[in-house]
C-alpha atoms as a PDB file:
ATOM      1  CA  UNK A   1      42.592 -47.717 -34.615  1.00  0.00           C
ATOM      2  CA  UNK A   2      41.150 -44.527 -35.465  1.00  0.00           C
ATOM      3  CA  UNK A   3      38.424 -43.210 -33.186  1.00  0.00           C
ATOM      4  CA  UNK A   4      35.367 -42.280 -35.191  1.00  0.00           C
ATOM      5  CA  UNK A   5      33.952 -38.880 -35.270  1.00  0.00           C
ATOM      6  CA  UNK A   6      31.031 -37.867 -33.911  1.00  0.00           C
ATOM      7  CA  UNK A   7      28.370 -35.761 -34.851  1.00  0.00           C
ATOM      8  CA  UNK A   8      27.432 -32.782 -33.124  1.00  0.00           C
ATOM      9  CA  UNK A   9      24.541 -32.875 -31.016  1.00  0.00           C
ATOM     10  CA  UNK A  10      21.214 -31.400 -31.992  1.00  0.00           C
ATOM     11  CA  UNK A  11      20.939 -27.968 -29.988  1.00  0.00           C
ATOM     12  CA  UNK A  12      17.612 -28.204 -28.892  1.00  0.00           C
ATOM     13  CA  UNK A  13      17.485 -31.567 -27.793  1.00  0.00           C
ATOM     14  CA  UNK A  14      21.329 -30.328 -26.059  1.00  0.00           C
ATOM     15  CA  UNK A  15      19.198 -27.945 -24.600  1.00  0.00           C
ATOM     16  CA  UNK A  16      16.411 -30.304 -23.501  1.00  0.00           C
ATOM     17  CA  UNK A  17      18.931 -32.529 -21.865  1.00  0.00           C
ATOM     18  CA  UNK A  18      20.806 -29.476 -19.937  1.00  0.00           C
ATOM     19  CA  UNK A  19      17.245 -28.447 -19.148  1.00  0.00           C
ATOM     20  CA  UNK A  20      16.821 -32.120 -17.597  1.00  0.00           C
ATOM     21  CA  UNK A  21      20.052 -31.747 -15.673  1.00  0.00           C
ATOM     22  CA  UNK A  22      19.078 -29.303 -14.188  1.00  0.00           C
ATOM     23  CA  UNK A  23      15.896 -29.767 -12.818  1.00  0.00           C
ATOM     24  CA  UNK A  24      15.176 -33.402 -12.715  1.00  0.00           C
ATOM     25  CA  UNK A  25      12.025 -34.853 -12.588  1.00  0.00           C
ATOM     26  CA  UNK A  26      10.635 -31.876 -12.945  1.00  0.00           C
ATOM     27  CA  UNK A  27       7.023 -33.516 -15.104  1.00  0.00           C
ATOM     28  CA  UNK A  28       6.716 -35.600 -12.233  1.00  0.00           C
ATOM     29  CA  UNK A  29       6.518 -32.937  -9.433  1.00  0.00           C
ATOM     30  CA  UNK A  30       4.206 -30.722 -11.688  1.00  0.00           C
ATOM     31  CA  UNK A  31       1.944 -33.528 -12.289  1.00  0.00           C
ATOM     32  CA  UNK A  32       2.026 -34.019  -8.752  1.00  0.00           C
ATOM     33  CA  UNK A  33       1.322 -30.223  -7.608  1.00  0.00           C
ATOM     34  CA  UNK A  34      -0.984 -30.251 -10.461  1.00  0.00           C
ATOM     35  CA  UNK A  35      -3.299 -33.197  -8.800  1.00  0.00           C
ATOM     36  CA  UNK A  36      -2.958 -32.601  -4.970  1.00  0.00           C
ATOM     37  CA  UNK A  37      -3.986 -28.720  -6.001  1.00  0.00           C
ATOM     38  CA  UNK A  38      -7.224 -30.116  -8.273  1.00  0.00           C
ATOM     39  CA  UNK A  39      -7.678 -32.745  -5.175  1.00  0.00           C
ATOM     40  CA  UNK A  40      -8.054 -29.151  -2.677  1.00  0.00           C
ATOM     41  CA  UNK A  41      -9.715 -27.371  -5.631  1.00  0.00           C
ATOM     42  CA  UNK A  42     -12.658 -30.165  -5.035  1.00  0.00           C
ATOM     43  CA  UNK A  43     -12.603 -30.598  -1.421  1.00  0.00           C
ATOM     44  CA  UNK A  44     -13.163 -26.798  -1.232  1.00  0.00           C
ATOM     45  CA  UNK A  45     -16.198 -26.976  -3.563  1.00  0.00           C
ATOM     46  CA  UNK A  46     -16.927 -30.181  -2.042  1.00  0.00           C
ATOM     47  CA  UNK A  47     -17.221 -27.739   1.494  1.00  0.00           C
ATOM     48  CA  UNK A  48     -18.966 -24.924   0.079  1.00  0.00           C
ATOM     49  CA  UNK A  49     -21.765 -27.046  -1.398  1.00  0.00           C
ATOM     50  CA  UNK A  50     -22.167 -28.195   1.966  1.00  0.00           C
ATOM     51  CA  UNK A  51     -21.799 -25.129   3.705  1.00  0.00           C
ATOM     52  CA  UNK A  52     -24.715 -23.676   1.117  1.00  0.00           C
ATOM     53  CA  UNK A  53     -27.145 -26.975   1.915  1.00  0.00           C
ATOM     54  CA  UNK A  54     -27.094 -25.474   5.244  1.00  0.00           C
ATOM     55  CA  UNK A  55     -24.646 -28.323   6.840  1.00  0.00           C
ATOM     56  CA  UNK A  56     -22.270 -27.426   9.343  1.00  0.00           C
ATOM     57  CA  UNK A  57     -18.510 -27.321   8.138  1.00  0.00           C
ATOM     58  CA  UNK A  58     -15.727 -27.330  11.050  1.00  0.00           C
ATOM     59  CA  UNK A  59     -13.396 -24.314  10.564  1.00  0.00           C
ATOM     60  CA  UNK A  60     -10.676 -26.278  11.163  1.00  0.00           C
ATOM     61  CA  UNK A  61     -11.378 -28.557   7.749  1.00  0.00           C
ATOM     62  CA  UNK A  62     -12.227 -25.273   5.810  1.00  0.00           C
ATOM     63  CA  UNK A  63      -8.458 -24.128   7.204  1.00  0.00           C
ATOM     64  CA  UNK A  64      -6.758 -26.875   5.778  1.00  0.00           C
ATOM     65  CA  UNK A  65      -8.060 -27.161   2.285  1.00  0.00           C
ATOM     66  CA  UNK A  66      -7.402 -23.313   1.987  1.00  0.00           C
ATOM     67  CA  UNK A  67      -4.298 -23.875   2.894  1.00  0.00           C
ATOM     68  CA  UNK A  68      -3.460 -27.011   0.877  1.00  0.00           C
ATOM     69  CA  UNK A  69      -4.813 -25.051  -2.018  1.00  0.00           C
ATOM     70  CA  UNK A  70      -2.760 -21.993  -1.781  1.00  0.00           C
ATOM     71  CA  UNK A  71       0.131 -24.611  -0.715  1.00  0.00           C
ATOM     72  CA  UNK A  72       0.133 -26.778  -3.675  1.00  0.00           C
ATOM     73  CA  UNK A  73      -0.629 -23.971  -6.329  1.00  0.00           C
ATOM     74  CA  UNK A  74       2.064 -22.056  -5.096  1.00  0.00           C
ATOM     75  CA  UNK A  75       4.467 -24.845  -5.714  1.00  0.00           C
ATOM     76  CA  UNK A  76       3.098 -25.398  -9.007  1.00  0.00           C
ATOM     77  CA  UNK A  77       3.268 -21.881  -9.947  1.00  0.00           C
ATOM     78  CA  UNK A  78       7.525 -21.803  -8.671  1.00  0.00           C
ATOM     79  CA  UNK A  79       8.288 -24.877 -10.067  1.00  0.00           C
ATOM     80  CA  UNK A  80       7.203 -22.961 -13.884  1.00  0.00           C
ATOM     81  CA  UNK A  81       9.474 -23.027 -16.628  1.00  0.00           C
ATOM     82  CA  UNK A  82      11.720 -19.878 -15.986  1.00  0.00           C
ATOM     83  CA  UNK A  83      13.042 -19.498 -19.536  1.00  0.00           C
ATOM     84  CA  UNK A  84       9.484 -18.816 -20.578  1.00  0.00           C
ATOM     85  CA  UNK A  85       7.754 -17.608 -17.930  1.00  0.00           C
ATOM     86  CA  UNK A  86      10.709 -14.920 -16.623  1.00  0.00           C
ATOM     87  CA  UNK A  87      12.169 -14.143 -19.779  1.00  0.00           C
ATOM     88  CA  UNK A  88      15.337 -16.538 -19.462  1.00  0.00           C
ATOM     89  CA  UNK A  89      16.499 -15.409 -16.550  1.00  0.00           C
END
């Protein structure tokens, strides 16, 4: 028995699937940076609102939503797509 041929793969969805390999669950983790950096974003407005009503805000709290904000965008903005962002390399 003969084996049968196959056709070639597509070469984007070859691509796609290389792309995959590569970085696995890569739309997970971005959806995930994506909402614990909106979740800062808003605890940091949340802050200044209260800060501008005249309440007292702890500098410690202020500290840590700065920091989880420039934490979580900065992994969002390295875990980018490097073949468009970088120019392929």
């Amino acid at each position: 028995m003969a084996p049968e041929s196959r056709e070639p793969l597509d070469p984007a969805l070859r691509a796609r699937l290389l792309q995959e390999a590569k970085t696995p669950w890569r739309g997970l983790r971005r959806a995930l940076w994506l909402a614990f950096t909106a979740s800062a974003a808003v605890g940091l407005a949340t802050m200044a609102l209260r800060a501008s009503s005249g309440d007292a805000v702890p500098l410690s709290d202020l500290g840590i939503q700065v920091g989880a904000l420039v934490l979580f965008s900065g992994l969002l903005w390295r875990d980018r797509n490097p073949s468009i962002d970088d120019g392929g390399v």
